[in-house]
C-alpha atoms as a PDB file:
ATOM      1  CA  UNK A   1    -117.148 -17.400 -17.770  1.00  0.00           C
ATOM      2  CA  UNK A   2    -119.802 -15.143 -19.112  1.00  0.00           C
ATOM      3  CA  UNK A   3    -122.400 -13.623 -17.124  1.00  0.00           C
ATOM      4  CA  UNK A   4    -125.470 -11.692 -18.582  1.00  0.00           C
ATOM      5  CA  UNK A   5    -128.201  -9.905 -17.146  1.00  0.00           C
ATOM      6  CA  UNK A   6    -130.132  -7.184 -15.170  1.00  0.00           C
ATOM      7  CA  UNK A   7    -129.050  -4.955 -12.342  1.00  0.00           C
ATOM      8  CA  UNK A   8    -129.822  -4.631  -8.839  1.00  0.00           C
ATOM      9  CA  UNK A   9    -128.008  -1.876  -7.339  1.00  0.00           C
ATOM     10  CA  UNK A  10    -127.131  -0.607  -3.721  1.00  0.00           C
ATOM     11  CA  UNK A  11    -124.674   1.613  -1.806  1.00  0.00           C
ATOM     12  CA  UNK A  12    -121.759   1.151  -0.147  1.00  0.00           C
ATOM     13  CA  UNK A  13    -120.986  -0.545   3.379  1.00  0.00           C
ATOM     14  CA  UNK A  14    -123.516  -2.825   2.555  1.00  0.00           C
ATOM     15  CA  UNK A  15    -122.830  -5.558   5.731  1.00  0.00           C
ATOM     16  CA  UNK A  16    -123.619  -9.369   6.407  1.00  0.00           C
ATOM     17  CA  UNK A  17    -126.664  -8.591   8.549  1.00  0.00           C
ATOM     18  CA  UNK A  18    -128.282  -6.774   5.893  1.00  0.00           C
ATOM     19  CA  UNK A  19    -127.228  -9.172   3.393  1.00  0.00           C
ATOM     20  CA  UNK A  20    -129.160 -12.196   5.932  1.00  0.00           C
ATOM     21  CA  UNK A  21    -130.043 -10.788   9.256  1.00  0.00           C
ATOM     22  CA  UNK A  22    -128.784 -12.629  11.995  1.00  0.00           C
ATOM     23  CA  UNK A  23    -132.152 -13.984  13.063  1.00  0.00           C
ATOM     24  CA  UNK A  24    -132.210 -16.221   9.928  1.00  0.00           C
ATOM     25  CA  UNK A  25    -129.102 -18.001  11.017  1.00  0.00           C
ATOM     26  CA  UNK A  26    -130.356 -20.833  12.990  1.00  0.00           C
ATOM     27  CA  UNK A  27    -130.075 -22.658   9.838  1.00  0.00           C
ATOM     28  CA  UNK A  28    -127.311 -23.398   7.601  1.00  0.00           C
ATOM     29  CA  UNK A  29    -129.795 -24.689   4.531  1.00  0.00           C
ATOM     30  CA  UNK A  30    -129.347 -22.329   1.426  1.00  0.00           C
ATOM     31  CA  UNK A  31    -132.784 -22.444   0.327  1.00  0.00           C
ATOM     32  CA  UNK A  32    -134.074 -21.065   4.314  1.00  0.00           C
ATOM     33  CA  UNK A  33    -131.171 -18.302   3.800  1.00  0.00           C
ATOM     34  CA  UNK A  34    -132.570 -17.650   0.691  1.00  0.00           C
ATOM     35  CA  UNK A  35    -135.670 -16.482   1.317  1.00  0.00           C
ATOM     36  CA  UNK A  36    -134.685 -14.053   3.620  1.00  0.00           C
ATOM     37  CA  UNK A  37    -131.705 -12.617   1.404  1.00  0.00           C
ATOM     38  CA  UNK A  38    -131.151  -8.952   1.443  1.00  0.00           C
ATOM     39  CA  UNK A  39    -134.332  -8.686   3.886  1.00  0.00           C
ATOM     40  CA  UNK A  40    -132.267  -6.614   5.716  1.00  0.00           C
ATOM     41  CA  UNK A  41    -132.109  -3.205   3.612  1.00  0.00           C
ATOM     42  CA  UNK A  42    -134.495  -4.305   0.842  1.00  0.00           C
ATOM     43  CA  UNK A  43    -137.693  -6.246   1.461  1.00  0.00           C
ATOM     44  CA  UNK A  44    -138.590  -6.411  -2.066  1.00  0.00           C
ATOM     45  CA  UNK A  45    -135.492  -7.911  -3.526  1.00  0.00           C
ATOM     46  CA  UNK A  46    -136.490 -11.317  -4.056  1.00  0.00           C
ATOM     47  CA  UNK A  47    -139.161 -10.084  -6.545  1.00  0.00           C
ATOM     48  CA  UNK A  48    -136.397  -7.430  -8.495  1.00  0.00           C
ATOM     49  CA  UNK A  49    -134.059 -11.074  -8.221  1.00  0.00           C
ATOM     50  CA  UNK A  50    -136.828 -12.398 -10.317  1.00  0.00           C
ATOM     51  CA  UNK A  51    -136.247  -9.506 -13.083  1.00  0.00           C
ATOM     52  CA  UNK A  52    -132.177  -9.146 -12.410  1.00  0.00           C
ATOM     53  CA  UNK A  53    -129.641 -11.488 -11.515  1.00  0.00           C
ATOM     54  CA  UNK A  54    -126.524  -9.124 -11.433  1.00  0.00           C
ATOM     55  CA  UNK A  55    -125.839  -7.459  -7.837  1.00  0.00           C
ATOM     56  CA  UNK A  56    -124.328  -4.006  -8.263  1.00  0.00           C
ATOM     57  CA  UNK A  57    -123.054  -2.143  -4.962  1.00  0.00           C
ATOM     58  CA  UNK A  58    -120.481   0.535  -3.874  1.00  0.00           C
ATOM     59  CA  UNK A  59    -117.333   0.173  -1.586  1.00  0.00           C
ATOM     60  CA  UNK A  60    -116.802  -2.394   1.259  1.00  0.00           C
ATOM     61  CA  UNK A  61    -119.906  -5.041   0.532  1.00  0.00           C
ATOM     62  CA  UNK A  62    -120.149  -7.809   2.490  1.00  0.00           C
ATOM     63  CA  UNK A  63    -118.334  -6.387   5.440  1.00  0.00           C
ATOM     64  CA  UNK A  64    -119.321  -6.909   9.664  1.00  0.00           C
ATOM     65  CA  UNK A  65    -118.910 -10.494  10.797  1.00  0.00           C
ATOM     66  CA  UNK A  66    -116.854 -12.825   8.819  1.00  0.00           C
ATOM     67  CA  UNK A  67    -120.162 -15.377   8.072  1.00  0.00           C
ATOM     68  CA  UNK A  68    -120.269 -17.235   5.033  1.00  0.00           C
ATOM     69  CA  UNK A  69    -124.547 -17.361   5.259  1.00  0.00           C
ATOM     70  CA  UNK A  70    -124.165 -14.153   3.303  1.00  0.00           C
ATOM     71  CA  UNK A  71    -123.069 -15.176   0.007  1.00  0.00           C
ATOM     72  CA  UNK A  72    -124.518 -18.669   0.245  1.00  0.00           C
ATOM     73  CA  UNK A  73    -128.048 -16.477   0.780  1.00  0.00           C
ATOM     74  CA  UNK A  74    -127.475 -14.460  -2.703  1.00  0.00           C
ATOM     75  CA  UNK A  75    -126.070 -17.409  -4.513  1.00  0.00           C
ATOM     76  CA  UNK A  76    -129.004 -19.553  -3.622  1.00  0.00           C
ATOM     77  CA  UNK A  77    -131.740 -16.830  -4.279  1.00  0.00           C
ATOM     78  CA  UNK A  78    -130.174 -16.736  -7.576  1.00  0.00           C
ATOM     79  CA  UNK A  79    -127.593 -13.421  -7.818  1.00  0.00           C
ATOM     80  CA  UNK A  80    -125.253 -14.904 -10.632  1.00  0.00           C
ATOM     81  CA  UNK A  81    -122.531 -12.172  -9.848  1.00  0.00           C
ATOM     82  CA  UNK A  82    -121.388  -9.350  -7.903  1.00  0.00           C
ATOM     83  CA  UNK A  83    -119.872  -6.346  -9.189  1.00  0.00           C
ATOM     84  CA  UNK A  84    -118.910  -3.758  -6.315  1.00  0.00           C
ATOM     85  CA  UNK A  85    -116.097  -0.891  -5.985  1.00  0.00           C
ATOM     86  CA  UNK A  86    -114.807  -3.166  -3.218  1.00  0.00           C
ATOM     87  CA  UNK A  87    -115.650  -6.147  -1.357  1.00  0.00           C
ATOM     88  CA  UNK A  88    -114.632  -6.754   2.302  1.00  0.00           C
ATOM     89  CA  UNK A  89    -111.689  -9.519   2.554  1.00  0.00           C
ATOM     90  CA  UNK A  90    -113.468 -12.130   4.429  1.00  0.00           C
ATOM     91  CA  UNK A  91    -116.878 -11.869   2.342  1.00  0.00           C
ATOM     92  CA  UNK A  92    -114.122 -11.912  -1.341  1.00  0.00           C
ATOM     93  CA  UNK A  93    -113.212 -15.287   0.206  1.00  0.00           C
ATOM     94  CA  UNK A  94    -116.356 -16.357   1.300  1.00  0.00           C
ATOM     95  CA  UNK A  95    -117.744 -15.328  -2.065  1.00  0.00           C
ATOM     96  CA  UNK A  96    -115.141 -17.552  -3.924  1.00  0.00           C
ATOM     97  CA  UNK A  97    -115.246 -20.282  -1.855  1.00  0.00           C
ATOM     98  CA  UNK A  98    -118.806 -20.970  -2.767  1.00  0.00           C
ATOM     99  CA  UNK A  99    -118.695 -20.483  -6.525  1.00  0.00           C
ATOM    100  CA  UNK A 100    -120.009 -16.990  -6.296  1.00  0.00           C
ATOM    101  CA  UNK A 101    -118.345 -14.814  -8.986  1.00  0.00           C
ATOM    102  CA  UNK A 102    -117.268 -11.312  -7.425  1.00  0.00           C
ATOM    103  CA  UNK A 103    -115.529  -8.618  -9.624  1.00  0.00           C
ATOM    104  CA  UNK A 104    -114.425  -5.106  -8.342  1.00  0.00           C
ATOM    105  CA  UNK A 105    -115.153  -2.305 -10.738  1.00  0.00           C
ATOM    106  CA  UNK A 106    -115.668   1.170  -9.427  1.00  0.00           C
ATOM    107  CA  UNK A 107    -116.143   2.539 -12.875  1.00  0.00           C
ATOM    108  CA  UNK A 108    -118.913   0.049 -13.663  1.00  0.00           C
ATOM    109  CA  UNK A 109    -120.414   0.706 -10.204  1.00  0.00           C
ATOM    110  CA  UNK A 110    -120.472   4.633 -11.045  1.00  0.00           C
ATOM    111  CA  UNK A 111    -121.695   4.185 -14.369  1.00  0.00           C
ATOM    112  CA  UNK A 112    -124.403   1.172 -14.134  1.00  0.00           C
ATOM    113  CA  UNK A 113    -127.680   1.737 -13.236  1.00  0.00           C
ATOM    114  CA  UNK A 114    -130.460  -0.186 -11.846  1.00  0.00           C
ATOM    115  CA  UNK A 115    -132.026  -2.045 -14.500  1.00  0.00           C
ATOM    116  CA  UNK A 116    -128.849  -1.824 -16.863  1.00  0.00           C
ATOM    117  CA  UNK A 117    -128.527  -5.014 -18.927  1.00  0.00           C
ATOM    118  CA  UNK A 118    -124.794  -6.014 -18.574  1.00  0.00           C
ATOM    119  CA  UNK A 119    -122.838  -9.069 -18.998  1.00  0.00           C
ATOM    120  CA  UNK A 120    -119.830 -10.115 -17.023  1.00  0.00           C
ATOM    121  CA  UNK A 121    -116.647 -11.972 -18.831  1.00  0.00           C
ATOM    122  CA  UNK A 122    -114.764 -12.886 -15.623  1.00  0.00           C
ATOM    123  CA  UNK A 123    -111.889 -14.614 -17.447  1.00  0.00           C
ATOM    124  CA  UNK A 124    -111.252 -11.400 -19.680  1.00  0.00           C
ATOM    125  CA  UNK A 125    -112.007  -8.857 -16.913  1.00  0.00           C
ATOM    126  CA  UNK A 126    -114.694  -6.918 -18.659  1.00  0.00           C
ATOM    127  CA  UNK A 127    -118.091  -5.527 -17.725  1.00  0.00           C
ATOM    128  CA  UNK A 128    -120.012  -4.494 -20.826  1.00  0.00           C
ATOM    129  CA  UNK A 129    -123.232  -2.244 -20.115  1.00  0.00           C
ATOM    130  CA  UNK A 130    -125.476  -3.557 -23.136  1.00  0.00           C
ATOM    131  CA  UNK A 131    -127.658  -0.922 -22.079  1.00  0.00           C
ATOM    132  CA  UNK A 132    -125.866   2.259 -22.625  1.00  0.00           C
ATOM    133  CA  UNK A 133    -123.456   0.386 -25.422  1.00  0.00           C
ATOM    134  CA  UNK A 134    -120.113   1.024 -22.309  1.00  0.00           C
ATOM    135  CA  UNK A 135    -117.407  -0.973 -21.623  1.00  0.00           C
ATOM    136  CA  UNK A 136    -115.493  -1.305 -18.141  1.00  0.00           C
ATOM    137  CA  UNK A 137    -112.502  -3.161 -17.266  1.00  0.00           C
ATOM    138  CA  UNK A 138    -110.998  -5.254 -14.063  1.00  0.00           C
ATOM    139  CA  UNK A 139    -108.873  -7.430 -13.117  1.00  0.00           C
ATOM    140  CA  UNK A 140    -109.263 -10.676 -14.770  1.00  0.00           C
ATOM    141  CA  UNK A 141    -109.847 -14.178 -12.445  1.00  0.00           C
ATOM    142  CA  UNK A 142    -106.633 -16.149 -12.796  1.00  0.00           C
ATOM    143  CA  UNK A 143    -106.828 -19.516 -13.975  1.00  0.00           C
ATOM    144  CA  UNK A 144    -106.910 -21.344 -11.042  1.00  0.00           C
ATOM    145  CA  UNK A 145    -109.601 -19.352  -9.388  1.00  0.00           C
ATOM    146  CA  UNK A 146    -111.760 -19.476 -12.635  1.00  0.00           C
ATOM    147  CA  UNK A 147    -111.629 -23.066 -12.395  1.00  0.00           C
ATOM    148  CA  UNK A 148    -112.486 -23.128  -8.712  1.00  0.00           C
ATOM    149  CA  UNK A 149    -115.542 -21.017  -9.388  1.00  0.00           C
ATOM    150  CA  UNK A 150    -116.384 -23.135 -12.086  1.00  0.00           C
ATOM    151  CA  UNK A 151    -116.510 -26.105 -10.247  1.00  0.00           C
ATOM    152  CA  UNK A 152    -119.115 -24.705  -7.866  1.00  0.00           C
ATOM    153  CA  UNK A 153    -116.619 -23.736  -5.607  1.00  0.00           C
ATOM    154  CA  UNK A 154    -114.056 -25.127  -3.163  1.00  0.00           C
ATOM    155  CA  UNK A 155    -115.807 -27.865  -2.581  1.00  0.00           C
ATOM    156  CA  UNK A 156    -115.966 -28.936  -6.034  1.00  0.00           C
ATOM    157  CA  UNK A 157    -112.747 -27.887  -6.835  1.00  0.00           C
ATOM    158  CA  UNK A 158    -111.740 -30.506  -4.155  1.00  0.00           C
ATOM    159  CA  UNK A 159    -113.452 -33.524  -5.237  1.00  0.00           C
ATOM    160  CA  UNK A 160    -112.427 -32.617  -9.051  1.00  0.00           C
ATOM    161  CA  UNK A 161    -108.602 -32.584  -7.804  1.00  0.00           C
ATOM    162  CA  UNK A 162    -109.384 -36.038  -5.808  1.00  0.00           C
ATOM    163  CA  UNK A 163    -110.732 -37.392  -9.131  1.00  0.00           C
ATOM    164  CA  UNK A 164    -107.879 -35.903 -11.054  1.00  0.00           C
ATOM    165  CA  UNK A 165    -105.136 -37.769  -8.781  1.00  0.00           C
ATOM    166  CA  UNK A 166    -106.846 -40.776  -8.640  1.00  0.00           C
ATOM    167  CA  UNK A 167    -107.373 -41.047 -12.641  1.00  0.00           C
ATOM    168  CA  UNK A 168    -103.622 -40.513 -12.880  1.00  0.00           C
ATOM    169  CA  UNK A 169    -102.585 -43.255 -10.855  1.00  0.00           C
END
């Protein structure tokens, strides 16, 4: 999978709340968490999401409580990736679960800047910095999760496998 576009950048220790504050959870509809993504630490990221869809952050993103609102908000506001030095276990899950393509790169997250057009090969595990002509490297996504984040997630990696049994019979 290929991802390609502007950055959005924050720090490290970035947390759920910030990500959708707790307020905004008496809903479970993406488009209500959407609006209210990042509203937290950054009031104005909905209109840089307009100009950027590549989230870049520091160490431990997405930690705090283990709720899956937070990358359901930033998928459904339209963030088409994630690259961060680390993630925080639950949130990596979370993240995958949903269809949300995550990469950990703390080279690309020291060298990228806000702004920085960059596209994201998650089945090769590089991060190429159009912008300053740079190339970084990760781990790549092995098959099976590629295919789960291609489906749109678990769920459609579920009904895909039901599909795939039921043709074969």
């Amino acid at each position: 999978m290929k991802i390609e576009g502007k950055t959005i950048k924050y720090g490290d220790n970035i947390n759920t709340d910030e990500i959708i504050p707790a307020r905004f959870l008496n809903t479970s509809d993406p488009g209500e968490l959407a609006k209210h993504c990042m509203e937290g630490i950054d009031r104005d990221f909905l209109n840089k999401l307009a100009q950027a869809k590549i989230l870049v952050a520091g160490r431990n993103f997405g930690c705090g409580s283990s709720r899956e609102h937070a990358p359901v908000a930033l998928k459904e506001a339209g963030v088409a990736c994630i690259i961060a030095s680390s993630f925080a276990r639950i949130f990596f899950r979370n993240a995958i679960n949903i269809g949300l393509p995550i990469v950990e790169s703390k080279e690309a997250v020291e060298r990228i800047e806000e702004g920085d057009m960059v596209r994201v090969e998650t089945t090769r595990g590089k991060i190429e910095n159009l912008t300053k002509g740079e190339e970084y490297f990760t781990v790549p996504f092995p098959p099976f999760l590629q295919d789960l984040i291609d489906k749109g997630g678990l769920e459609g990696y579920i009904k895909g496998e039901r599909q795939r049994v039921r043709e074969k019979r």
